[in-house]
Every structure is written in structure tokens, then in C-alpha cells.
Protein backbone atom coordinates (compact mmCIF):
# COMPACT_ATOMS: atom_id res chain seq x y z
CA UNK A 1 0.17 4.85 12.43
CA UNK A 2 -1.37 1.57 11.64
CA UNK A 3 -4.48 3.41 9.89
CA UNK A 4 -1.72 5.63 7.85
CA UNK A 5 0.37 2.79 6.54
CA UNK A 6 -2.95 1.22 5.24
CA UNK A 7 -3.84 4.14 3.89
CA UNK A 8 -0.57 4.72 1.93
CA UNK A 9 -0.91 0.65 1.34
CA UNK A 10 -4.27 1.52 -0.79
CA UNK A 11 -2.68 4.46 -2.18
CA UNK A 12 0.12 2.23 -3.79
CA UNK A 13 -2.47 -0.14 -4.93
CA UNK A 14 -4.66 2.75 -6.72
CA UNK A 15 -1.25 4.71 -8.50
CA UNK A 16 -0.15 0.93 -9.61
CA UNK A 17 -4.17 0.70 -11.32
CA UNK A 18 -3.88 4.03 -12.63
CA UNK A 19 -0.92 3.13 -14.15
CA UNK A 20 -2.10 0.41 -16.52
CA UNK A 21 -5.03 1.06 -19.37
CA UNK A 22 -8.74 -0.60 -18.04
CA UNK A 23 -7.72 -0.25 -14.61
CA UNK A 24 -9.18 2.16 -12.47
CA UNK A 25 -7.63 3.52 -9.27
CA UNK A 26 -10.99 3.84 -8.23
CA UNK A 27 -12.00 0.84 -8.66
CA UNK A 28 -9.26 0.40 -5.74
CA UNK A 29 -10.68 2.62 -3.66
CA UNK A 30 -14.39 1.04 -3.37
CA UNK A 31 -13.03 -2.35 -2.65
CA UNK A 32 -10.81 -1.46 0.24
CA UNK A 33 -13.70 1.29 2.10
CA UNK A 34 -12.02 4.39 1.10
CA UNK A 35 -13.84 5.64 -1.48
CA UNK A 36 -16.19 8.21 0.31
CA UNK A 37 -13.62 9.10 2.58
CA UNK A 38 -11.88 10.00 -0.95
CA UNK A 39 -14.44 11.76 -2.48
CA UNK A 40 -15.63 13.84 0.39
CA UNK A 41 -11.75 14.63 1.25
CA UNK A 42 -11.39 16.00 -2.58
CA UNK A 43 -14.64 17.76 -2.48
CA UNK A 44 -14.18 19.66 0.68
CA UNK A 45 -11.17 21.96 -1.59
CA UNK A 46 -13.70 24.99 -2.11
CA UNK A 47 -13.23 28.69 -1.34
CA UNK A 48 -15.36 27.45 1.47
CA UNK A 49 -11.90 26.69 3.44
CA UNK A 50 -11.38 30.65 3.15
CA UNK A 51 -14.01 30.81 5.66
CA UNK A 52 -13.12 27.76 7.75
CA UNK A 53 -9.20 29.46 8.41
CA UNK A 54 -10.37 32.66 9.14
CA UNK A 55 -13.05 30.86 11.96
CA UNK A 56 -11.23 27.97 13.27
CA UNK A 57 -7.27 28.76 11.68
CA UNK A 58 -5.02 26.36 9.70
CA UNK A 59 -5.80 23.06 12.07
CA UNK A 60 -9.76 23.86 11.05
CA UNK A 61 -8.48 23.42 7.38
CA UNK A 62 -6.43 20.56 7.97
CA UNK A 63 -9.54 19.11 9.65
CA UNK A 64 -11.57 19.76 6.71
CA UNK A 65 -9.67 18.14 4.32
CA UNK A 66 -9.29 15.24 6.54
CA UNK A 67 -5.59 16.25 5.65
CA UNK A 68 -3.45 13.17 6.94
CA UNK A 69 -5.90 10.65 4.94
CA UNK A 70 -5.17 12.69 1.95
CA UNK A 71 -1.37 12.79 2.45
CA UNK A 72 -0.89 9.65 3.07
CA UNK A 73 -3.10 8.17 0.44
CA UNK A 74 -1.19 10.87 -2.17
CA UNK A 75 2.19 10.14 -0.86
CA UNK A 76 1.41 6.42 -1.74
CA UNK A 77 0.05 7.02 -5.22
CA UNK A 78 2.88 9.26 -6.04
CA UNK A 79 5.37 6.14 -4.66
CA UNK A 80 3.60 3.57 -6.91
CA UNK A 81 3.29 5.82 -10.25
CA UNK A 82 7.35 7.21 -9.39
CA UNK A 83 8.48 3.75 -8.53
CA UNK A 84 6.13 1.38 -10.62
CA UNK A 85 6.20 3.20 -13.93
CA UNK A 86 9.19 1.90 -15.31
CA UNK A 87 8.18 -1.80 -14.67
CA UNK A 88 4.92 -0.98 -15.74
CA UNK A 89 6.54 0.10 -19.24
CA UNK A 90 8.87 -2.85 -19.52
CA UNK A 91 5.78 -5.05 -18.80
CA UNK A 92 3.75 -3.73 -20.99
CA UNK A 93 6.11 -3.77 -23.85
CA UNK A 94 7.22 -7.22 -23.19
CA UNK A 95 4.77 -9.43 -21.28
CA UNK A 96 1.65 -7.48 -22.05
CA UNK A 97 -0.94 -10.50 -22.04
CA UNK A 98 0.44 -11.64 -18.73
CA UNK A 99 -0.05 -8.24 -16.83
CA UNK A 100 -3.20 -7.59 -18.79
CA UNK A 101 -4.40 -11.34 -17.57
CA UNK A 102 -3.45 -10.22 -14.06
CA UNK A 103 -5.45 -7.15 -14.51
CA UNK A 104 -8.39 -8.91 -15.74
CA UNK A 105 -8.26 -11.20 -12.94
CA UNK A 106 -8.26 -8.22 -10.48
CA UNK A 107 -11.55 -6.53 -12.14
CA UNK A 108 -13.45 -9.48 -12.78
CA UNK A 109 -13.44 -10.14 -8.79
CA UNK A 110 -14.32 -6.43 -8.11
CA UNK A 111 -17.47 -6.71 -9.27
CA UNK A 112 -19.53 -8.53 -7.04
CA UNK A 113 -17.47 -6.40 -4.43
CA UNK A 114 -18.62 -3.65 -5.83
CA UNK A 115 -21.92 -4.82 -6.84
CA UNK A 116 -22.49 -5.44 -2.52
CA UNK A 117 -22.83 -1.85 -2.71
CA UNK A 118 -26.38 -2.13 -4.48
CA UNK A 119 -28.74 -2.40 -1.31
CA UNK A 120 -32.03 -3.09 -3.99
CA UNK A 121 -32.66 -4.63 -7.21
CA UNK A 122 -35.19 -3.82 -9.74
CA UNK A 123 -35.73 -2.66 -13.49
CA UNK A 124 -34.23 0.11 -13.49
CA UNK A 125 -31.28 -0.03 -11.79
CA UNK A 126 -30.83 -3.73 -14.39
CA UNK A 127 -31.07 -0.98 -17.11
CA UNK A 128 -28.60 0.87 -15.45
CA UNK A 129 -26.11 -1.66 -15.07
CA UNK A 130 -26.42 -2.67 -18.97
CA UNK A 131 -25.99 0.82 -19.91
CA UNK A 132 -22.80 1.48 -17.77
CA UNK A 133 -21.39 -2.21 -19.48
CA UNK A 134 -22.35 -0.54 -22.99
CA UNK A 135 -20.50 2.37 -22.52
CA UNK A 136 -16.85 0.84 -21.34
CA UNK A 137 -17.24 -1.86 -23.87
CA UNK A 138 -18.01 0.85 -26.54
CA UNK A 139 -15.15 3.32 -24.97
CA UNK A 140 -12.94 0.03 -25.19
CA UNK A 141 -13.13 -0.79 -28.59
CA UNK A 142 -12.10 2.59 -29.54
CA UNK A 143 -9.12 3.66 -32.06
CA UNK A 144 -6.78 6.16 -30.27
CA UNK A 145 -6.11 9.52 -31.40
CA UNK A 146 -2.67 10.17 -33.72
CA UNK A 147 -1.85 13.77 -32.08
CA UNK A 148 0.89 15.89 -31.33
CA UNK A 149 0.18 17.17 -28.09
CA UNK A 150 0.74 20.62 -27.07
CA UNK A 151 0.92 21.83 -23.34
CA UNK A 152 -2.72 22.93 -23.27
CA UNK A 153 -3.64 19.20 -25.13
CA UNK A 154 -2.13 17.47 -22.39
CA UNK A 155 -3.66 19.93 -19.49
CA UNK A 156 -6.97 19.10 -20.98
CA UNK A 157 -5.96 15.01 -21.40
CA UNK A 158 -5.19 15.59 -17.54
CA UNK A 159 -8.10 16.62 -16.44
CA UNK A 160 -10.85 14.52 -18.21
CA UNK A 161 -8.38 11.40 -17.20
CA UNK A 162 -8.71 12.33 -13.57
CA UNK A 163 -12.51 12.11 -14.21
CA UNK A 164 -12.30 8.63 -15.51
CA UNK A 165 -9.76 7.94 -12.81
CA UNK A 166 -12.17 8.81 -9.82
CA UNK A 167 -14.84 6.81 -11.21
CA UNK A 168 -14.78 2.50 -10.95
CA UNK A 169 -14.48 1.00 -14.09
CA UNK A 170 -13.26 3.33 -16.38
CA UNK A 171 -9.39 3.87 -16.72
CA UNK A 172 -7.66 7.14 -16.75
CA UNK A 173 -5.32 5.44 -19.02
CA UNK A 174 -7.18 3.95 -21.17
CA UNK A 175 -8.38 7.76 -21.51
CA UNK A 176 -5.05 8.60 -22.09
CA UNK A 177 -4.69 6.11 -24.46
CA UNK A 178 -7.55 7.07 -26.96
CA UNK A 179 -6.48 10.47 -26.37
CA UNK A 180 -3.11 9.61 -27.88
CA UNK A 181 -0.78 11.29 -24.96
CA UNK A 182 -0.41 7.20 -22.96
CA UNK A 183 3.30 7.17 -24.07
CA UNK A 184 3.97 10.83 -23.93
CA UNK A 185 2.73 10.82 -20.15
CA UNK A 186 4.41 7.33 -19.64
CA UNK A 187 8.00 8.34 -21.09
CA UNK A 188 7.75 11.54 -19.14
CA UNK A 189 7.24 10.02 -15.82
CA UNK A 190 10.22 7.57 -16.94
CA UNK A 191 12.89 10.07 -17.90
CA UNK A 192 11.42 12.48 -15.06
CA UNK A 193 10.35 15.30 -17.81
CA UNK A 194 8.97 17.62 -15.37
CA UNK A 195 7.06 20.12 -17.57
CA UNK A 196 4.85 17.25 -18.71
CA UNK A 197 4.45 15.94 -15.39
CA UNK A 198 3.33 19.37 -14.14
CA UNK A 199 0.99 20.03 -17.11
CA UNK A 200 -1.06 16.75 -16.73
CA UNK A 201 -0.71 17.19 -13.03
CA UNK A 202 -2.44 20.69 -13.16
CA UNK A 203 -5.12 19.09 -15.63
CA UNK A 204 -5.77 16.28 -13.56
CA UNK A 205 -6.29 18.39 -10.11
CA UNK A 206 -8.54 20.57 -11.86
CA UNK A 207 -10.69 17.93 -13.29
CA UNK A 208 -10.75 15.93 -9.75
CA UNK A 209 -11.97 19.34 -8.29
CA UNK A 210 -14.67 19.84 -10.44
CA UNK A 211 -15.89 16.45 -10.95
CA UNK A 212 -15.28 15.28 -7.19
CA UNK A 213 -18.45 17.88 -6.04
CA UNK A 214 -20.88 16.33 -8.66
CA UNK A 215 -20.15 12.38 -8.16
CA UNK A 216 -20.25 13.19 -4.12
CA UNK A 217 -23.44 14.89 -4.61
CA UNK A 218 -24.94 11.97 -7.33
CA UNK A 219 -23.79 9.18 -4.39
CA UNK A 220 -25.32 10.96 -1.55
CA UNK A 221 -28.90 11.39 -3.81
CA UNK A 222 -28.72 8.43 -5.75
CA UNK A 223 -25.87 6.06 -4.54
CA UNK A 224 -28.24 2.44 -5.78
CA UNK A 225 -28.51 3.90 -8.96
CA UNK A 226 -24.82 5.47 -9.46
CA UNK A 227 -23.12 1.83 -7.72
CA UNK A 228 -25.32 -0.30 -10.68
CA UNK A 229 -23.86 1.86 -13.69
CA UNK A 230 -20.57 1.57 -11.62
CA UNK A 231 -20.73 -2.20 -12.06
CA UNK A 232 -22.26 -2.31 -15.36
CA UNK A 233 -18.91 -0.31 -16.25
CA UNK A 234 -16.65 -2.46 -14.68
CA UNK A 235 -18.56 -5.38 -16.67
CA UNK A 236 -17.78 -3.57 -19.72
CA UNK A 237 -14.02 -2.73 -19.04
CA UNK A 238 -12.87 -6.38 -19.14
CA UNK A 239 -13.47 -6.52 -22.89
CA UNK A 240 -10.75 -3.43 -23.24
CA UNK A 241 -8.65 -6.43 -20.38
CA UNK A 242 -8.88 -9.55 -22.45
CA UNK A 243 -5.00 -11.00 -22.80
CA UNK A 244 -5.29 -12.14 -25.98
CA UNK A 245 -4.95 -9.16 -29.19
CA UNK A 246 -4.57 -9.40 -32.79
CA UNK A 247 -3.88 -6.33 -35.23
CA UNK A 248 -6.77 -5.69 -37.27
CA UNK A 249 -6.13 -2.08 -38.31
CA UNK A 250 -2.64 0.02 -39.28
CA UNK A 251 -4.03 3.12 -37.98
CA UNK A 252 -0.34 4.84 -38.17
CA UNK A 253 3.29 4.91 -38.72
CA UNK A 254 5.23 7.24 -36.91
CA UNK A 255 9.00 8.71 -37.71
CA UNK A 256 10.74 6.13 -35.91
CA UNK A 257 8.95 2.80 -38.03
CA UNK A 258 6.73 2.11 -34.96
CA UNK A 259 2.95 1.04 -35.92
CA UNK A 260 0.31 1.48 -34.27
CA UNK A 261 -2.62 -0.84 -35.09
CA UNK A 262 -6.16 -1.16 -33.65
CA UNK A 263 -6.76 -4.13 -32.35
CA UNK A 264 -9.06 -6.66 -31.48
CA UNK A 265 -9.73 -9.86 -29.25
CA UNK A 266 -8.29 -12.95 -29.96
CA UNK A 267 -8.99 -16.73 -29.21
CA UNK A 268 -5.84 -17.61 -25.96
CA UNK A 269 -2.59 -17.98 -26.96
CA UNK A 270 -1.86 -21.87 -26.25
CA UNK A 271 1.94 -21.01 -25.48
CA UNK A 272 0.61 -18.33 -22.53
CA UNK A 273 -2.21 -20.15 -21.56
CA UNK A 274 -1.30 -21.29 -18.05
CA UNK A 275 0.63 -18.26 -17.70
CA UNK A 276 -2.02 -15.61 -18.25
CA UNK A 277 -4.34 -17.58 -15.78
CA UNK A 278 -1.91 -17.68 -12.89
CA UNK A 279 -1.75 -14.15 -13.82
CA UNK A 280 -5.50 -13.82 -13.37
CA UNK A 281 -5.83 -15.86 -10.39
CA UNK A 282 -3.17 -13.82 -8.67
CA UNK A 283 -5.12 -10.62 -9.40
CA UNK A 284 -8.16 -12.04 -8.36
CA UNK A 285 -6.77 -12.93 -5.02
CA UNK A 286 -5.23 -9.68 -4.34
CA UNK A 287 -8.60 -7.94 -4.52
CA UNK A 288 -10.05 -10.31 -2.15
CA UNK A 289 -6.74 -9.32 -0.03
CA UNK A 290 -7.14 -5.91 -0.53
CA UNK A 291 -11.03 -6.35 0.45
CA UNK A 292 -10.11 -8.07 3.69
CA UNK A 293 -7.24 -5.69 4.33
CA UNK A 294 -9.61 -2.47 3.89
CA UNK A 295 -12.41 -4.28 6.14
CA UNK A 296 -9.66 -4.91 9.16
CA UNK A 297 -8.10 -1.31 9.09
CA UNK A 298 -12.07 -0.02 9.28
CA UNK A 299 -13.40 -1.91 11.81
């Protein structure tokens, strides 16, 4: 019971992340131990399992799948995005430089967390780690997409989001976001438009499937090299984190008179200051938390 409830703990932690753009949920998942217990859970769904009921019956699948870490890590994602996404909106649309300071705080002390992982250093694995920083920096300073989404849009939004989402330091939101479907995903979850739900939920299963096989495999051949462009990409997400935005684009007006403008970093706020770095110091410490937490329930 006690290793359940931390699981479903962590699980809360990673649907809040997944929540908000430049947070990862697996990001989450590295700093508290479970992420190979994740990835080798969501890889094990094969037509393989066809083979493991008919030798060793259902308990043989369950077994597998290491089924109750996946339920209870699911059933405390689904809590968090059900129960957080609401706040998460209001937040967003009203204190946005505090949360994203908190945020900040929270990925900035990830990465020597995750950069522990790296067992070596040398050249190439430095050139690894700049290149992973290039890419969410460049991925960060983006314009998003002005779409109407259809059903099969928003399947395919689903599924390359779950991608990002599996991977530490790039958002599933933030993919969202450029994609143009944040708010439509966002509002659905809010007014509980189930159709939605269910379309991005089918695209994001089938992208975790697919993509869950590959990274396991990468880690298990490569894991110095993969955990320094890991790192290098959370480097490169906190410029897509900064507080502080100014609009330097109109990229588009919509029916209703709302703008959207792409934006860019600005010099702090002097009337948030102190707020946004309580913010950040708060986030920071609940990685370290979260760190400690994950270490206790795995020892």
C-alpha cells in the first residue's frame, strides 16, 4: 500500500507537469526513480501478451505489465489532469508569471538530478548535451499554429504530444501549444467534452506505444548518451519557462476579439519580483522533495 500511494503520489505530480506548457511529466518521472519502471511497463503492450495469456493466463499479463504500478500511476495522472485542470486554467490566465516562475524553479533543479544519471563525461556526450539545449530553446521560441482542428488533427496532436510527454524536457503542452489545439484540449477537459478527450486520448496511447519500444531500446544501448541530450533539453526548456513575456508579434485575431501574439522574454517585472521567486524557490524545493520521496519509497 505504501509503494501504491507513492506511486499514485508521482502520478499526480507528472498529470499536474503535463498540464502546464515546458513541463514535462517525464521529467517527473526520472527525478522520483520511476522512469524505467515506466517505460518498460508501456513497452511490454505488444501482441507479445497474446502469447503470455495463452501460457501463463490473465495473472501472466497482469505480471507483464507490471499492472498495479501502471494503475496506480494512471489513476493518479488522471486525478491531477481531472482535478488540476481548472486551476491550472485560472492560473494561467491570471497569474501566469507566478506559476510559470514556479515551474521554472522546478526544472532548473531537475537538472543536475537528472544530469546524476550521466555515469561519464567526454566530447561527445558535451556535444550532445548542447544539441538537446538547441533544440528545446529552438522548439521554444516557436509561433503556434492558427488551426481548426478536426478529429483526426487532434488524434494526430495526441499522439506526437505523448512523445514529447515521455521524454524529460520537452512538454507535451508546449506541443500542444505550437500545434494550436492547447485551449481546445484544455476547455475540453474543463467542460468534460468527452469526444475530444477520447480523440487525444486514442492519439496519445498510440504514440506512447510506438515511441515507448524505441526510447526503452535507445536507454538500454545508449543510456550516457540519451541522459546528456535529456539534460541538454531540459537546459533549453527554461527559455520557453522564463516569467517575464512581452508581445512582439499579432500572429491572430480570432471571432471572439481574443489575440494571440508571439512573444518574447522580458527583463522581471519589479511589481512580481519577489513573488515569482518564492514561486521558483517553492518549485525548486518540491523537486528536491519529490527526489527524496522517490529515493525512500525505492530503497
Amino acid at each position: 500500500m505504501k509503494r501504491h500511494l507513492g506511486i499514485f503520489l508521482r502520478g499526480m505530480a507528472m498529470g499536474a507537469a503535463d498540464l502546464v506548457p515546458g513541463v514535462s511529466g517525464g521529467t517527473v518521472a526520472l527525478i522520483t526513480g520511476i522512469y524505467d519502471d515506466l517505460l518498460h511497463s508501456i513497452s511490454a503492450v505488444s501482441w507479445g501478451l497474446v502469447g503470455t495469456w495463452k501460457a501463463d493466463g490473465f495473472s501472466g499479463v497482469l505480471k507483464a505489465l507490471n499492472a498495479s504500478f501502471l494503475l496506480a500511476l494512471a489513476a493518479g495522472i488522471g486525478t491531477s489532469i481531472i482535478g488540476l485542470s481548472g486551476l491550472l486554467h485560472h492560473l494561467l490566465e491570471h497569474h501566469r508569471a507566478a506559476l510559470f516562475a514556479f515551474f521554472f524553479g522546478l526544472v532548473a533543479a531537475s537538472i543536475p538530478l537528472v544530469g546524476r544519471e550521466i555515469n561519464r563525461r567526454n566530447t561527445s556526450l558535451g556535444l550532445l548535451f548542447i544539441a538537446g539545449a538547441a533544440i528545446t530553446f529552438g522548439v521554444g521560441s516557436l509561433p503556434p499554429l492558427q488551426v481548426e482542428p478536426s478529429l483526426l488533427y487532434l488524434f494526430a496532436c495526441g499522439a506526437i504530444a505523448a512523445c514529447a510527454m515521455i521524454l524529460p524536457g520537452i512538454s507535451g503542452s508546449f506541443i500542444l501549444l505550437l500545434l494550436g489545439v492547447y485551449s481546445t484540449v484544455i476547455g475540453a477537459l474543463k467542460e468534460f467534452d468527452v469526444l475530444v478527450i477520447a480523440t487525444v486520448g486514442a492519439g496519445a496511447v498510440s504514440g506512447l506505444l510506438g515511441f515507448s519500444k524505441g526510447l526503452k531500446s535507445l536507454l538500454a544501448r545508449a543510456r550516457n548518451q540519451v541522459m546528456a541530450a535529456l539534460t541538454g533539453l531540459l537546459l533549453g526548456s527554461l527559455q520557453a519557462l522564463w516569467p517575464w513575456k512581452e508581445n512582439a508579434v499579432l500572429l491572430h485575431t480570432h471571432s471572439d476579439g481574443r489575440e494571440t501574439w508571439l512573444q518574447t522574454n522580458a527583463w522581471p517585472d519589479s511589481g512580481e519580483w519577489l513573488t515569482c521567486m518564492v514561486c521558483a524557490a517553492v518549485g525548486a524545493g518540491l523537486v528536491m522533495a519529490l527526489h527524496r520521496l522517490g529515493n525512500r519509497l525505492s530503497a
